[in-house]
C-alpha atoms as a PDB file:
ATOM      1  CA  UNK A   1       9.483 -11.031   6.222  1.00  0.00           C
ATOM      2  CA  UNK A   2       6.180 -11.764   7.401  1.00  0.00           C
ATOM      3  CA  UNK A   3       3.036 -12.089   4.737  1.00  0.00           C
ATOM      4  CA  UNK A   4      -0.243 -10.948   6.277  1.00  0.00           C
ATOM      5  CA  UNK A   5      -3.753 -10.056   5.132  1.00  0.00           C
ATOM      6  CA  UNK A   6      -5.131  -7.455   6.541  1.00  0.00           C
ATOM      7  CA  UNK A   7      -8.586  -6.429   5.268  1.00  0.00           C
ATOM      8  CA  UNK A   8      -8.759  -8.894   2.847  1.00  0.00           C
ATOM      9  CA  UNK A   9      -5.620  -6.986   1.313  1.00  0.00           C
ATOM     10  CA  UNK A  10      -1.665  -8.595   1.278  1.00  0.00           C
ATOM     11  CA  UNK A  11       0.412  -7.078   3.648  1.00  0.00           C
ATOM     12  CA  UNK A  12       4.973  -7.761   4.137  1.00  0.00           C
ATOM     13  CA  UNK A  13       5.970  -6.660   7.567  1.00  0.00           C
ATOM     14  CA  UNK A  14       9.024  -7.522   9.394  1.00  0.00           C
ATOM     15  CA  UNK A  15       9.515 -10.257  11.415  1.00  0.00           C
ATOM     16  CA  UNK A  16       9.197  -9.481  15.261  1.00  0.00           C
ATOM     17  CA  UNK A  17       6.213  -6.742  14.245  1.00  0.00           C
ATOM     18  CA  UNK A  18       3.961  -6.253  16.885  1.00  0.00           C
ATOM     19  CA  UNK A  19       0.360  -5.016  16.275  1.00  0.00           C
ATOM     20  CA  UNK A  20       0.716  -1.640  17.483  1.00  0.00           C
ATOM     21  CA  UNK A  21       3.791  -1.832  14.760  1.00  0.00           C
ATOM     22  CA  UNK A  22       1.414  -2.378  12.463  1.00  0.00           C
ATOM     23  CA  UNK A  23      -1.490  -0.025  13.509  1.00  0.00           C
ATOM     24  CA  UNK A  24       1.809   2.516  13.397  1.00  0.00           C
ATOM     25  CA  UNK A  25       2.971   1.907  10.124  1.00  0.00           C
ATOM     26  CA  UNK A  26      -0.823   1.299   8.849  1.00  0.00           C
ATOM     27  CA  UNK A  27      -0.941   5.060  10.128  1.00  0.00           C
ATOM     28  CA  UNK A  28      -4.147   4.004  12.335  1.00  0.00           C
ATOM     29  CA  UNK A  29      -4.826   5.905  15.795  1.00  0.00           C
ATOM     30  CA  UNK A  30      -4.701   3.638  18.374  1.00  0.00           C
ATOM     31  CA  UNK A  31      -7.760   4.734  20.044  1.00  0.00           C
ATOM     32  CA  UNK A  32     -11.124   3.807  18.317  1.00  0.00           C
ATOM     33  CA  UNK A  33      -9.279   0.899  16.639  1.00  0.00           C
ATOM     34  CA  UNK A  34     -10.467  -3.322  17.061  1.00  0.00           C
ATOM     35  CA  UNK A  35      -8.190  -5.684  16.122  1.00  0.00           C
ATOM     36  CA  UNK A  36      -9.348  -8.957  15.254  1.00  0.00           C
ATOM     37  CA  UNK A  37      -6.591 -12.102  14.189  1.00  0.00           C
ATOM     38  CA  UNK A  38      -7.341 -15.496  12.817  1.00  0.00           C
ATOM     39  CA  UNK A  39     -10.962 -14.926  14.151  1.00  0.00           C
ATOM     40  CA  UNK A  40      -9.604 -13.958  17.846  1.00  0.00           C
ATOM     41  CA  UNK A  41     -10.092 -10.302  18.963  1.00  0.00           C
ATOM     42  CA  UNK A  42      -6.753  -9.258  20.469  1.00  0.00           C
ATOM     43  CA  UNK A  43      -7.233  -6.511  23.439  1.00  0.00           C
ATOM     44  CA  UNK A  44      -6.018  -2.972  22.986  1.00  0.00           C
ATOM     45  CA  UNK A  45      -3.479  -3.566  26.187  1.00  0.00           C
ATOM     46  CA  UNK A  46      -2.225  -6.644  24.425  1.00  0.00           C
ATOM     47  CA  UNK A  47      -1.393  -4.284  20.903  1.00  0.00           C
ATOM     48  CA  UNK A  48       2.129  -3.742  22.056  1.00  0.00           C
ATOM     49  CA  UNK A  49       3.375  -7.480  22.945  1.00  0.00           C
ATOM     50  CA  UNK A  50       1.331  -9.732  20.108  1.00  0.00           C
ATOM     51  CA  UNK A  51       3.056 -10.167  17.642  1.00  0.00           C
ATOM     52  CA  UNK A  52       2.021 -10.996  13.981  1.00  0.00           C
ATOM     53  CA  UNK A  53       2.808 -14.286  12.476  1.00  0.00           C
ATOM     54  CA  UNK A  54       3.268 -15.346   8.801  1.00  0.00           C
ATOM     55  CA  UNK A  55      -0.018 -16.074   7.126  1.00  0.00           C
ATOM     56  CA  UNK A  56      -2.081 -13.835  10.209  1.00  0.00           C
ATOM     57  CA  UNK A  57      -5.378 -13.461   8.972  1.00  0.00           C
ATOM     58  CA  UNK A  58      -5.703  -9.636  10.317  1.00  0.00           C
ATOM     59  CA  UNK A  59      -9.296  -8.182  10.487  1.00  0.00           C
ATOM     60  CA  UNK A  60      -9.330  -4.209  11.430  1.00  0.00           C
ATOM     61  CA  UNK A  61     -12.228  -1.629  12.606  1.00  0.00           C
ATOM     62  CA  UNK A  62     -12.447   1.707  12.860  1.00  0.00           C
ATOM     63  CA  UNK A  63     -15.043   3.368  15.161  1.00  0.00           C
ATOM     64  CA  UNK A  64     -17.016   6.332  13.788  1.00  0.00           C
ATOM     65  CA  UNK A  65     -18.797   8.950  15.802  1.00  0.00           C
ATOM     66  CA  UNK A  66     -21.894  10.794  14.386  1.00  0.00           C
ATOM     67  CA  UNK A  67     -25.388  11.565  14.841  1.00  0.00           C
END
Protein backbone atom coordinates (compact mmCIF):
# COMPACT_ATOMS: atom_id res chain seq x y z
CA UNK A 1 0.00 0.00 0.00
CA UNK A 2 0.91 3.34 -0.90
CA UNK A 3 0.44 6.44 1.79
CA UNK A 4 -0.36 9.72 0.05
CA UNK A 5 -1.62 13.18 0.97
CA UNK A 6 -3.81 14.52 -1.05
CA UNK A 7 -5.23 17.92 -0.04
CA UNK A 8 -3.49 18.11 2.94
CA UNK A 9 -5.63 14.89 3.89
CA UNK A 10 -3.97 10.98 4.29
CA UNK A 11 -4.76 8.91 1.58
CA UNK A 12 -3.83 4.38 1.22
CA UNK A 13 -3.98 3.43 -2.39
CA UNK A 14 -2.58 0.43 -3.97
CA UNK A 15 0.60 0.05 -5.22
CA UNK A 16 0.84 0.43 -9.13
CA UNK A 17 -2.16 3.32 -8.82
CA UNK A 18 -2.01 5.61 -11.46
CA UNK A 19 -3.47 9.17 -11.15
CA UNK A 20 -6.41 8.75 -13.20
CA UNK A 21 -6.84 5.63 -10.56
CA UNK A 22 -6.98 7.97 -8.17
CA UNK A 23 -9.06 10.83 -9.75
CA UNK A 24 -11.45 7.47 -10.35
CA UNK A 25 -11.67 6.26 -7.04
CA UNK A 26 -11.53 10.04 -5.60
CA UNK A 27 -14.83 10.09 -7.81
CA UNK A 28 -13.34 13.36 -9.63
CA UNK A 29 -14.30 14.06 -13.46
CA UNK A 30 -11.44 14.05 -15.36
CA UNK A 31 -12.15 17.11 -17.22
CA UNK A 32 -11.81 20.46 -15.26
CA UNK A 33 -9.38 18.66 -12.91
CA UNK A 34 -5.23 19.96 -12.21
CA UNK A 35 -3.13 17.73 -10.72
CA UNK A 36 -0.23 18.95 -9.01
CA UNK A 37 2.62 16.26 -7.20
CA UNK A 38 5.52 17.06 -4.99
CA UNK A 39 5.20 20.70 -6.38
CA UNK A 40 5.27 19.39 -10.21
CA UNK A 41 2.01 19.81 -12.24
CA UNK A 42 1.49 16.47 -14.01
CA UNK A 43 -0.40 16.94 -17.58
CA UNK A 44 -3.90 15.63 -18.08
CA UNK A 45 -2.42 13.17 -21.05
CA UNK A 46 0.13 11.96 -18.56
CA UNK A 47 -3.03 11.00 -15.79
CA UNK A 48 -3.15 7.49 -17.09
CA UNK A 49 0.72 6.35 -16.99
CA UNK A 50 2.10 8.40 -13.64
CA UNK A 51 1.93 6.63 -11.17
CA UNK A 52 1.75 7.61 -7.40
CA UNK A 53 4.56 6.88 -5.11
CA UNK A 54 4.65 6.37 -1.29
CA UNK A 55 4.82 9.64 0.56
CA UNK A 56 3.39 11.71 -2.97
CA UNK A 57 2.61 14.97 -1.83
CA UNK A 58 -0.74 15.23 -4.12
CA UNK A 59 -2.21 18.78 -4.61
CA UNK A 60 -5.80 18.73 -6.56
CA UNK A 61 -8.07 21.59 -8.32
CA UNK A 62 -11.23 21.73 -9.43
CA UNK A 63 -12.32 24.33 -12.05
CA UNK A 64 -15.60 26.19 -11.47
CA UNK A 65 -17.65 27.95 -14.07
CA UNK A 66 -19.89 30.97 -13.14
CA UNK A 67 -20.63 34.45 -13.74
Amino acid sequence: MLEVTINGAAHSFAAGTTIGQMLDVLELPGEGVAVEVNRNIVPKRSHGEALLGDGDEVEIVTFVGGG
